[in-house]
N, C-alpha and C. Protein backbone atom coordinates (compact mmCIF):
# COMPACT_ATOMS: atom_id res chain seq x y z
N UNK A 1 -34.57 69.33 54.20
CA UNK A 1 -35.66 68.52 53.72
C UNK A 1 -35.22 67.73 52.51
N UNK A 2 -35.91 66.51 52.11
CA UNK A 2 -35.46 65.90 51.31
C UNK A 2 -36.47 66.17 50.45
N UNK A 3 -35.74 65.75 48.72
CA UNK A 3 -35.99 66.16 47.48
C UNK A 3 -37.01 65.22 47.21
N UNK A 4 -39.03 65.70 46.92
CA UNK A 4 -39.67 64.85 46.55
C UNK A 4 -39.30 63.86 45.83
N UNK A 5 -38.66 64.06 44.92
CA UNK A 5 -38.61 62.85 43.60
C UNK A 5 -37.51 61.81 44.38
N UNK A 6 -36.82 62.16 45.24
CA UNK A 6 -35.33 61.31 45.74
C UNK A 6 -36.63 60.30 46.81
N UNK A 7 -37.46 61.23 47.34
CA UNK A 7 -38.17 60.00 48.02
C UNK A 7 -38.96 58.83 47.74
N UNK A 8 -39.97 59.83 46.05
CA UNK A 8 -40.73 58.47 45.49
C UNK A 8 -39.81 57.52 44.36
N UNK A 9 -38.26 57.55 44.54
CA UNK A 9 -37.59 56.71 43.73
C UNK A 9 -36.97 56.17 44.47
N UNK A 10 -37.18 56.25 46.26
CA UNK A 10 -36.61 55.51 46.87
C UNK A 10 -37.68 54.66 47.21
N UNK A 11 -38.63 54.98 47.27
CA UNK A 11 -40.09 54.21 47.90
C UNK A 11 -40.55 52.78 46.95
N UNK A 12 -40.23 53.76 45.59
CA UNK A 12 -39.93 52.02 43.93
C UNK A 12 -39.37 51.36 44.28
N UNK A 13 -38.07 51.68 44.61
CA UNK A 13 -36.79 50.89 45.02
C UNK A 13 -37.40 49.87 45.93
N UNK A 14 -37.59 50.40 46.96
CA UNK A 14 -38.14 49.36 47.90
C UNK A 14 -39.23 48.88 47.64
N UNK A 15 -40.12 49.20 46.45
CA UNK A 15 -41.61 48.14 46.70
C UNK A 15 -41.49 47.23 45.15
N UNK A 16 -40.43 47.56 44.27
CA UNK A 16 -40.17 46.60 43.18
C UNK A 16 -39.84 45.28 43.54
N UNK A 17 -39.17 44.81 44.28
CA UNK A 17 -39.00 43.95 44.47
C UNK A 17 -40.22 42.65 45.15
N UNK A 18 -40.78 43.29 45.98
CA UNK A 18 -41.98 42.85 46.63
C UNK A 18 -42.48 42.09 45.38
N UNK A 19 -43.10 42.91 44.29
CA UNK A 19 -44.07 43.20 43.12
C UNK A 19 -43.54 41.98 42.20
N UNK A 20 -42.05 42.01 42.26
CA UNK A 20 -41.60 40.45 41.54
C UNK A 20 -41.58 39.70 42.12
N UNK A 21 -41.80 39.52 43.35
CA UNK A 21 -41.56 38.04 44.51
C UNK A 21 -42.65 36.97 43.60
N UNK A 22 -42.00 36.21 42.76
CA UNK A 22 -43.03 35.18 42.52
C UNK A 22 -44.21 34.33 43.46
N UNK A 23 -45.65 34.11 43.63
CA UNK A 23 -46.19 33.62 44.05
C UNK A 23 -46.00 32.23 44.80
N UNK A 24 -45.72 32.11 46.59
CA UNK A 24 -45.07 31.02 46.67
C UNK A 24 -46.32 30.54 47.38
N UNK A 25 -47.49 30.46 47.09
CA UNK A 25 -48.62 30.09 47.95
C UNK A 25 -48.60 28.25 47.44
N UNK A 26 -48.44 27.43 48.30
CA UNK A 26 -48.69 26.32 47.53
C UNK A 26 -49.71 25.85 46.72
N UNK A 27 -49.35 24.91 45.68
CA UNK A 27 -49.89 24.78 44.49
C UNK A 27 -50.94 23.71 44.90
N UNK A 28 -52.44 23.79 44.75
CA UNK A 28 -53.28 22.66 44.94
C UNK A 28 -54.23 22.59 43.98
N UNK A 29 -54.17 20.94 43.52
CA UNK A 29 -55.29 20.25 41.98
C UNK A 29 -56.99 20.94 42.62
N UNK A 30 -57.59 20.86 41.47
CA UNK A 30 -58.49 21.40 41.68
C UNK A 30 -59.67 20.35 42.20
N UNK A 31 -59.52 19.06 41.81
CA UNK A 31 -59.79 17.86 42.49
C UNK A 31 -59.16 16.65 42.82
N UNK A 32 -59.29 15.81 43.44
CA UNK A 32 -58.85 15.02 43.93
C UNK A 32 -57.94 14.59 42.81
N UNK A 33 -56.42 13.95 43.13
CA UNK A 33 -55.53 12.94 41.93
C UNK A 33 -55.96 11.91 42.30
N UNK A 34 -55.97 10.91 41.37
CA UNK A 34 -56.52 9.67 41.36
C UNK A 34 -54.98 8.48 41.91
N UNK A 35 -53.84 8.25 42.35
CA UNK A 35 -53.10 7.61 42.54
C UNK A 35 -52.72 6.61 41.69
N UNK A 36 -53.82 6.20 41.25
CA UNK A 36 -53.88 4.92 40.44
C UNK A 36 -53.67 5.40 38.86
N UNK A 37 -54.14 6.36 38.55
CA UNK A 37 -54.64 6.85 37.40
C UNK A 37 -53.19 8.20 36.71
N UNK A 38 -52.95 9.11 37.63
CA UNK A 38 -52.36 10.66 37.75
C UNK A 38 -51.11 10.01 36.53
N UNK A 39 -50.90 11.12 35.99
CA UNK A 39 -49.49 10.85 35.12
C UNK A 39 -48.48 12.28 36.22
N UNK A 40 -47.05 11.81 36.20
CA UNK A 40 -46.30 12.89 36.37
C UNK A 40 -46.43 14.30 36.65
N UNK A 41 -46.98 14.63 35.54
CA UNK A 41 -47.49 15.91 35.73
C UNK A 41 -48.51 16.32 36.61
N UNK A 42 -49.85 15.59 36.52
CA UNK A 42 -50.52 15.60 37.64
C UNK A 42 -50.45 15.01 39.37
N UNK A 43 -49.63 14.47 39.95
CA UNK A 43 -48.85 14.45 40.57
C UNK A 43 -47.96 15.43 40.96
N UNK A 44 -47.77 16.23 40.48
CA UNK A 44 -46.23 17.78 40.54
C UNK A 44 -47.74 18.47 41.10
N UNK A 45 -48.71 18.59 41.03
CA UNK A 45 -49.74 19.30 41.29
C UNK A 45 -49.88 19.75 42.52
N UNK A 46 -49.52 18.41 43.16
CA UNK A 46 -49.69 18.12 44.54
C UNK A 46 -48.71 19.30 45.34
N UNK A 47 -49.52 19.68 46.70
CA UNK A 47 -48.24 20.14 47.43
C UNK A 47 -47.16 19.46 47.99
N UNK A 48 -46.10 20.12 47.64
CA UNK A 48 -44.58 19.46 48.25
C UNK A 48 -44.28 17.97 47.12
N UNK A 49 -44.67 17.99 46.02
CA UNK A 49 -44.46 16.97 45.39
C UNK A 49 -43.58 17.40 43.84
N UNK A 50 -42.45 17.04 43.86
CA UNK A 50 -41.33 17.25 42.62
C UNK A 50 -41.49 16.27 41.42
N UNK A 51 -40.95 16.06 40.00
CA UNK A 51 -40.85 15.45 39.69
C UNK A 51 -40.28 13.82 40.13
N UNK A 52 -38.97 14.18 40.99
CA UNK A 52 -38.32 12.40 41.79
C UNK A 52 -39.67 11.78 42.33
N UNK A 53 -40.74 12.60 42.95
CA UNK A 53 -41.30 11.98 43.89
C UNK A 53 -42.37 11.33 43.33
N UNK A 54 -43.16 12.03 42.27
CA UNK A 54 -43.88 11.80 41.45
C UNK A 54 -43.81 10.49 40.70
N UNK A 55 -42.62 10.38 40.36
CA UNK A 55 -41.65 9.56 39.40
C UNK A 55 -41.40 8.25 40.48
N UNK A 56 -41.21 8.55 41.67
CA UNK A 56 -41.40 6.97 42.60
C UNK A 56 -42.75 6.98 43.18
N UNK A 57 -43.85 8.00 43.00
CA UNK A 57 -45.27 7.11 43.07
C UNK A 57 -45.84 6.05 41.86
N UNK A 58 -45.07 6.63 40.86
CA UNK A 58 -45.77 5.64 39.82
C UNK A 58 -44.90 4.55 39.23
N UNK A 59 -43.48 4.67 40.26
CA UNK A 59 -43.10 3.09 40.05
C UNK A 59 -43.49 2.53 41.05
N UNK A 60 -44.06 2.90 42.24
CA UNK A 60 -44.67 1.89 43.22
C UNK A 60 -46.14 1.46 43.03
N UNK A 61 -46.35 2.76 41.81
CA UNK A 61 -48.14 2.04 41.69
C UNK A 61 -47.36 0.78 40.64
N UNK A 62 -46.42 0.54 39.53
CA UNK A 62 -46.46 -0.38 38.35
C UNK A 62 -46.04 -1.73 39.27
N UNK A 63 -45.24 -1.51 40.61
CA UNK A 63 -44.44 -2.73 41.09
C UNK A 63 -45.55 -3.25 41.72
N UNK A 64 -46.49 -2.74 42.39
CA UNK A 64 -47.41 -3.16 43.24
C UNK A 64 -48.71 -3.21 42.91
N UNK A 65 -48.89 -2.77 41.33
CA UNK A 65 -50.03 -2.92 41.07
C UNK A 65 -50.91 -2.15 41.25
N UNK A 66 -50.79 -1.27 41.67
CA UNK A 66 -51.85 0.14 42.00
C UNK A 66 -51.84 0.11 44.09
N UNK A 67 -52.56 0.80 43.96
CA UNK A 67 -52.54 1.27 45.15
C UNK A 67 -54.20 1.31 45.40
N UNK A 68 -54.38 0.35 47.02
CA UNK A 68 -56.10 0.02 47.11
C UNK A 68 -56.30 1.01 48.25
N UNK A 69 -55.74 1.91 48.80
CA UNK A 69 -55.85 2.68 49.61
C UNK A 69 -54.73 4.02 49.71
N UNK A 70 -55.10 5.34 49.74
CA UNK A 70 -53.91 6.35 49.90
C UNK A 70 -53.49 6.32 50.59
N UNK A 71 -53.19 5.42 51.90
CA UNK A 71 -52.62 5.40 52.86
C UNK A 71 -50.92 4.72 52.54
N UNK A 72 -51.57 4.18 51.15
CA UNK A 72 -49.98 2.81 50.51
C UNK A 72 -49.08 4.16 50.39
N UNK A 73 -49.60 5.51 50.40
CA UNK A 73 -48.48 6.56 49.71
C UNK A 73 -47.48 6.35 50.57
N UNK A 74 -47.56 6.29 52.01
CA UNK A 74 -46.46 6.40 52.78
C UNK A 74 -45.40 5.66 52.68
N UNK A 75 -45.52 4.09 51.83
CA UNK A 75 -44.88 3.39 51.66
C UNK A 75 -43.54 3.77 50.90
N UNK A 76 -44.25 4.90 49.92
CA UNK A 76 -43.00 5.91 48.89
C UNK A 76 -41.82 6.43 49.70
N UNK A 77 -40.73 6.08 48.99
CA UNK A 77 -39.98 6.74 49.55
C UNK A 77 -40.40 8.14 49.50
N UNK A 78 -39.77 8.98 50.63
CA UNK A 78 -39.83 10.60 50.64
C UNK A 78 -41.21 10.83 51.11
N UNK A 79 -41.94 10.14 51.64
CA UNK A 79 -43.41 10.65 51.71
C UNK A 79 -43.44 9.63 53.38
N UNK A 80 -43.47 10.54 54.06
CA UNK A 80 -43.68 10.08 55.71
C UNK A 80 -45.21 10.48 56.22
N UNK A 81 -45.47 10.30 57.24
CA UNK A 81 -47.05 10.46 57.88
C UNK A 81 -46.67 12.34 57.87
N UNK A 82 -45.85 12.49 58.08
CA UNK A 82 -46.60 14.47 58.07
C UNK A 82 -46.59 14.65 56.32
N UNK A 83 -45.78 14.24 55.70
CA UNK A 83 -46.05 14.29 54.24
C UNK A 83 -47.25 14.20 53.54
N UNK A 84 -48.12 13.15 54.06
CA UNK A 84 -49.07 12.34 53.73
C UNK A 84 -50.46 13.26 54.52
N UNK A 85 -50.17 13.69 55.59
CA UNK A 85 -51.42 14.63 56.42
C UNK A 85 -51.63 15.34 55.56
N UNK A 86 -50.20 16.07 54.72
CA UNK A 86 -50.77 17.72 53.75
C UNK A 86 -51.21 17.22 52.87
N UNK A 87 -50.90 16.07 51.84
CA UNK A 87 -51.68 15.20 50.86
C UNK A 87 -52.96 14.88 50.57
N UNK A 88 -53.30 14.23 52.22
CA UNK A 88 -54.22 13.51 52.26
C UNK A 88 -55.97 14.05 51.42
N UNK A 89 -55.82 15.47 51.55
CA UNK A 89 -57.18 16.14 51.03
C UNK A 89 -57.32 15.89 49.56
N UNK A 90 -56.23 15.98 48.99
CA UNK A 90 -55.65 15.95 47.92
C UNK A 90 -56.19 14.81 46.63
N UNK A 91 -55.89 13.46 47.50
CA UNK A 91 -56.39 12.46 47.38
C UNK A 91 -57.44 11.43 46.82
N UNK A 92 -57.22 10.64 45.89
CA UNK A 92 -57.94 9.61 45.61
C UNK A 92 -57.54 8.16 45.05
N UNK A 93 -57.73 7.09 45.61
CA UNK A 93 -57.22 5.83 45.15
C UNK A 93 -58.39 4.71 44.81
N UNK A 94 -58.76 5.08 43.51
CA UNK A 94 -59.97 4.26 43.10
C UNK A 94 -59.63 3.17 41.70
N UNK A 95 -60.12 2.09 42.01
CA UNK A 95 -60.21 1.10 40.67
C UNK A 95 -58.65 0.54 40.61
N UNK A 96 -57.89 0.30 41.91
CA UNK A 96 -56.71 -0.35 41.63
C UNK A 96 -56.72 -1.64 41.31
N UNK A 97 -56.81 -3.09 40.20
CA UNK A 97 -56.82 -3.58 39.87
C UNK A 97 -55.74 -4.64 40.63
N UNK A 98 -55.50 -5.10 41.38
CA UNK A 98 -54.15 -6.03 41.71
C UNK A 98 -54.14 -7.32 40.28
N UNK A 99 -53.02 -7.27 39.88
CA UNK A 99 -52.55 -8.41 39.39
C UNK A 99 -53.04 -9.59 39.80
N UNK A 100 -53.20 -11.04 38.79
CA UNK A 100 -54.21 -11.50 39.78
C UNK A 100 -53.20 -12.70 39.37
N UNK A 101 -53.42 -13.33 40.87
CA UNK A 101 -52.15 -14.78 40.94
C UNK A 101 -52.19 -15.73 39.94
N UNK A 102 -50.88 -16.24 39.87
CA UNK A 102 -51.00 -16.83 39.30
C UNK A 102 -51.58 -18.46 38.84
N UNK A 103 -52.31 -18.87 38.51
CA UNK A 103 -52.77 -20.05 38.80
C UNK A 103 -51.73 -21.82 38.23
N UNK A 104 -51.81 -22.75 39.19
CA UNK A 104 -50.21 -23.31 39.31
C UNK A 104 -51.53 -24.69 38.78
């Protein structure tokens, strides 16, 4: 028979690790990001979204002027239509202002 204590220090062994597995449930804002509006950080909020990516939504909102629909996300690099499905709830693109032409 085996030695109680050899079993509940084998049973730690095996459930310590579990107990540190950091939380990998994805990360979701508690309301909608605004596209137009989000800084960096709020953006990283998003699921599946890093700083790079973050960092080329908001040079495509400055080149283009904001964004009049969340659908422009796809235009980002790194962000394809299945990218954009897990996003999409996520979502908000309000008060994009376009640059306004120039008059000649």
């Amino acid at each position: 028979m085996s030695n109680p204590f050899t079993t509940l220090a084998l049973a730690l062994a095996l459930a310590l690790p579990l107990a540190a597995t950091p939380d990998r449930a994805p990360r979701a804002p508690q309301r909608p990001v605004n596209l137009n509006t989000a800084t960096v950080t709020e953006l990283m909020q998003l699921p599946r979204v890093g700083q790079k990516t973050a960092e080329r939504i908001i040079a495509f909102r400055k080149q283009h002027g904001g964004f009049q629909r969340s659908e422009e996300l796809m235009n980002v690099k790194g962000i394809g239509e299945k990218s954009y499905a897990k996003l999409k709830p996520y979502l908000a693109a309000t008060s994009a202002p376009r640059p306004a032409a120039a008059k000649k």
